[in-house]
Protein backbone atom coordinates (compact mmCIF):
# COMPACT_ATOMS: atom_id res chain seq x y z
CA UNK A 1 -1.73 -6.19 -15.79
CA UNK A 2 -1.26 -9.14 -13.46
CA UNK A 3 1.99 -9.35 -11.36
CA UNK A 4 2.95 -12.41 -8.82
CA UNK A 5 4.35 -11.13 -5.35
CA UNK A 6 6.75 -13.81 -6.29
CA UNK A 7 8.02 -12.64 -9.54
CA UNK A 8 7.88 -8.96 -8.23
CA UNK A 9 10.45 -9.86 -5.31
CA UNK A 10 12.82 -12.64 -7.25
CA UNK A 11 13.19 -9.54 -9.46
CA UNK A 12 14.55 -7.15 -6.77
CA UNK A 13 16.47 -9.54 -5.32
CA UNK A 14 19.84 -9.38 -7.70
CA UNK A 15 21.50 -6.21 -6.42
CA UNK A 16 22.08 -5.41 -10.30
CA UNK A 17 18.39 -5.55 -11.00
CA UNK A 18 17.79 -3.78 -8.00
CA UNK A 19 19.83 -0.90 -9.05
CA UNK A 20 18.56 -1.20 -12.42
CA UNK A 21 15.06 -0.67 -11.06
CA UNK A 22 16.19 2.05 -8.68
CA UNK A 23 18.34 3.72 -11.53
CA UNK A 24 15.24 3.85 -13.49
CA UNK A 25 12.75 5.07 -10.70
CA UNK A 26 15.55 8.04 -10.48
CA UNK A 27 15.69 8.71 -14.43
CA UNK A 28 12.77 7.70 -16.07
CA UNK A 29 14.88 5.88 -18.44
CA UNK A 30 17.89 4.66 -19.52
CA UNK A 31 19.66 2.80 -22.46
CA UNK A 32 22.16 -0.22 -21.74
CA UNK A 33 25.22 1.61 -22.42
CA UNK A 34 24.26 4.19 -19.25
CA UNK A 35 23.07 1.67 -16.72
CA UNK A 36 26.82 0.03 -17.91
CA UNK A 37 28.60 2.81 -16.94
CA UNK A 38 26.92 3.58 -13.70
CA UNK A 39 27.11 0.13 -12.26
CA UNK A 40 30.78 -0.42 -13.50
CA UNK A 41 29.49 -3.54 -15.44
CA UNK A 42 29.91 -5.23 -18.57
CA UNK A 43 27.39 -4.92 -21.29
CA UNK A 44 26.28 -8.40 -21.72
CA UNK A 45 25.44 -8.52 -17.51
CA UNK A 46 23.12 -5.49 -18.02
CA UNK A 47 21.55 -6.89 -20.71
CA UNK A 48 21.06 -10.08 -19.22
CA UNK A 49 19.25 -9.07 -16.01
CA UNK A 50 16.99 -5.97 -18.30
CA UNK A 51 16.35 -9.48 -20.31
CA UNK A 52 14.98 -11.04 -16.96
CA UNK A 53 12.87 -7.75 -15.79
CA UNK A 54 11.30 -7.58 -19.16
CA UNK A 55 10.15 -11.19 -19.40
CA UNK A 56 8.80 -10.38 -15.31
CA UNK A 57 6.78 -7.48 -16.99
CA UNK A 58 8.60 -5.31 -14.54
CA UNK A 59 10.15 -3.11 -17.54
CA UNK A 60 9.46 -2.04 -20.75
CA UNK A 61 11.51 -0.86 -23.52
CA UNK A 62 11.23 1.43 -26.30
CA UNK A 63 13.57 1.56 -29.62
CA UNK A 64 14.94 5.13 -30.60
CA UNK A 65 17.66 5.19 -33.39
CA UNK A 66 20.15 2.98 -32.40
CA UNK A 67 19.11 2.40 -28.89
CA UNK A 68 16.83 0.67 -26.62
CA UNK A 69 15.50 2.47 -23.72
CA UNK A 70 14.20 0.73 -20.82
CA UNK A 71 11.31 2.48 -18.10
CA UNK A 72 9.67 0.61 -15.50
CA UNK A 73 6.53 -0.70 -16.91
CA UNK A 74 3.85 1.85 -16.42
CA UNK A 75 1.20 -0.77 -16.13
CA UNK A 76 2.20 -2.25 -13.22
CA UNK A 77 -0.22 -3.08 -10.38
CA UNK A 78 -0.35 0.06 -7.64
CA UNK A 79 0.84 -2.35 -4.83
CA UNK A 80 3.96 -2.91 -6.55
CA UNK A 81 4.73 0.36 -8.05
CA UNK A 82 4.44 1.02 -4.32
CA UNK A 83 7.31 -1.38 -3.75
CA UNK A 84 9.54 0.15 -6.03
CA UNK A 85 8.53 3.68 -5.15
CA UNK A 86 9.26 2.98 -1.15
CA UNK A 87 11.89 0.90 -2.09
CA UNK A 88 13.16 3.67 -3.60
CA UNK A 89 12.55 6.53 -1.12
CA UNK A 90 13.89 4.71 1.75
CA UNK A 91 17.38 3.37 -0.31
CA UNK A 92 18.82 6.51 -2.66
CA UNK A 93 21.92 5.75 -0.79
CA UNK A 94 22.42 2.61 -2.76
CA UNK A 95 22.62 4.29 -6.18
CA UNK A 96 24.26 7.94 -4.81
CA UNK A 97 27.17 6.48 -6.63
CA UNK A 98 26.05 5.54 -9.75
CA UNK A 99 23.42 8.38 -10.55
CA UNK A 100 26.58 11.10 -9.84
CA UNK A 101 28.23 8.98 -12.11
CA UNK A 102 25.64 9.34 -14.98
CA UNK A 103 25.40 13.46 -14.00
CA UNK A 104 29.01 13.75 -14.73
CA UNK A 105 28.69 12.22 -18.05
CA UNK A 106 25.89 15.44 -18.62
CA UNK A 107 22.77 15.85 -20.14
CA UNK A 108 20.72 13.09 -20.42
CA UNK A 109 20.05 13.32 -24.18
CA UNK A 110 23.58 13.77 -24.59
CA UNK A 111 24.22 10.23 -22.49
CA UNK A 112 24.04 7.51 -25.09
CA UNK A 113 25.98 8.99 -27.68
CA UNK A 114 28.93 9.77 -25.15
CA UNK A 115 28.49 6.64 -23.48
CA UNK A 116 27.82 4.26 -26.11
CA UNK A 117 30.90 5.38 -28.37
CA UNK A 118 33.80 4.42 -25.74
């Protein structure tokens, strides 16, 4: 897989996507209805921006039952699953909120079916 610098950055540079990509460097992967719930944001703004990072190639997504699962895209070039991963390391802070959020919902297989019922 192929990557620009350019499209690696303009996707990190919304702080939703950011957190999106952070969120998912943290979990492994999530469905819409979790990411919605940790950020505090409407469903159709989540969507949107996991719309943009899949068309950049930066996620991937996977369909189980009724959901959609998102991962960051396992075939990305080393230099930028560097990115990510430092990017990561060096700003936790920035999604503290949101992952104790998602803990206190519970077990991760238990997530979408809480989460996406409200």
């Amino acid at each position: 897989m192929q990557i620009e610098p350019i499209t690696l950055f303009k996707s990190l540079s919304d702080p939703v996507r950011l957190s999106i990509m952070l969120l998912l460097k943290a979990e492994g992967e999530l469905c819409v209805c979790e990411f919605s719930e940790a950020l505090n944001e409407i469903q159709p703004k989540i969507s949107r921006n996991l719309a943009l990072l899949k068309t950049a190639e930066v996620v991937v997504n996977r369909r189980q039952g009724q959901w959609i699962y998102y991962s960051i895209n396992p075939d990305l070039p080393q230099w930028a699953a560097e990115i990510i991963a430092e990017t990561f390391n060096a700003n936790q802070q920035l999604i503290a909120q949101p992952l104790s959020i998602l803990k206190a919902v519970g077990d991760t297989e238990d997530r979408p079916t809480i989460l996406c019922k409200k």
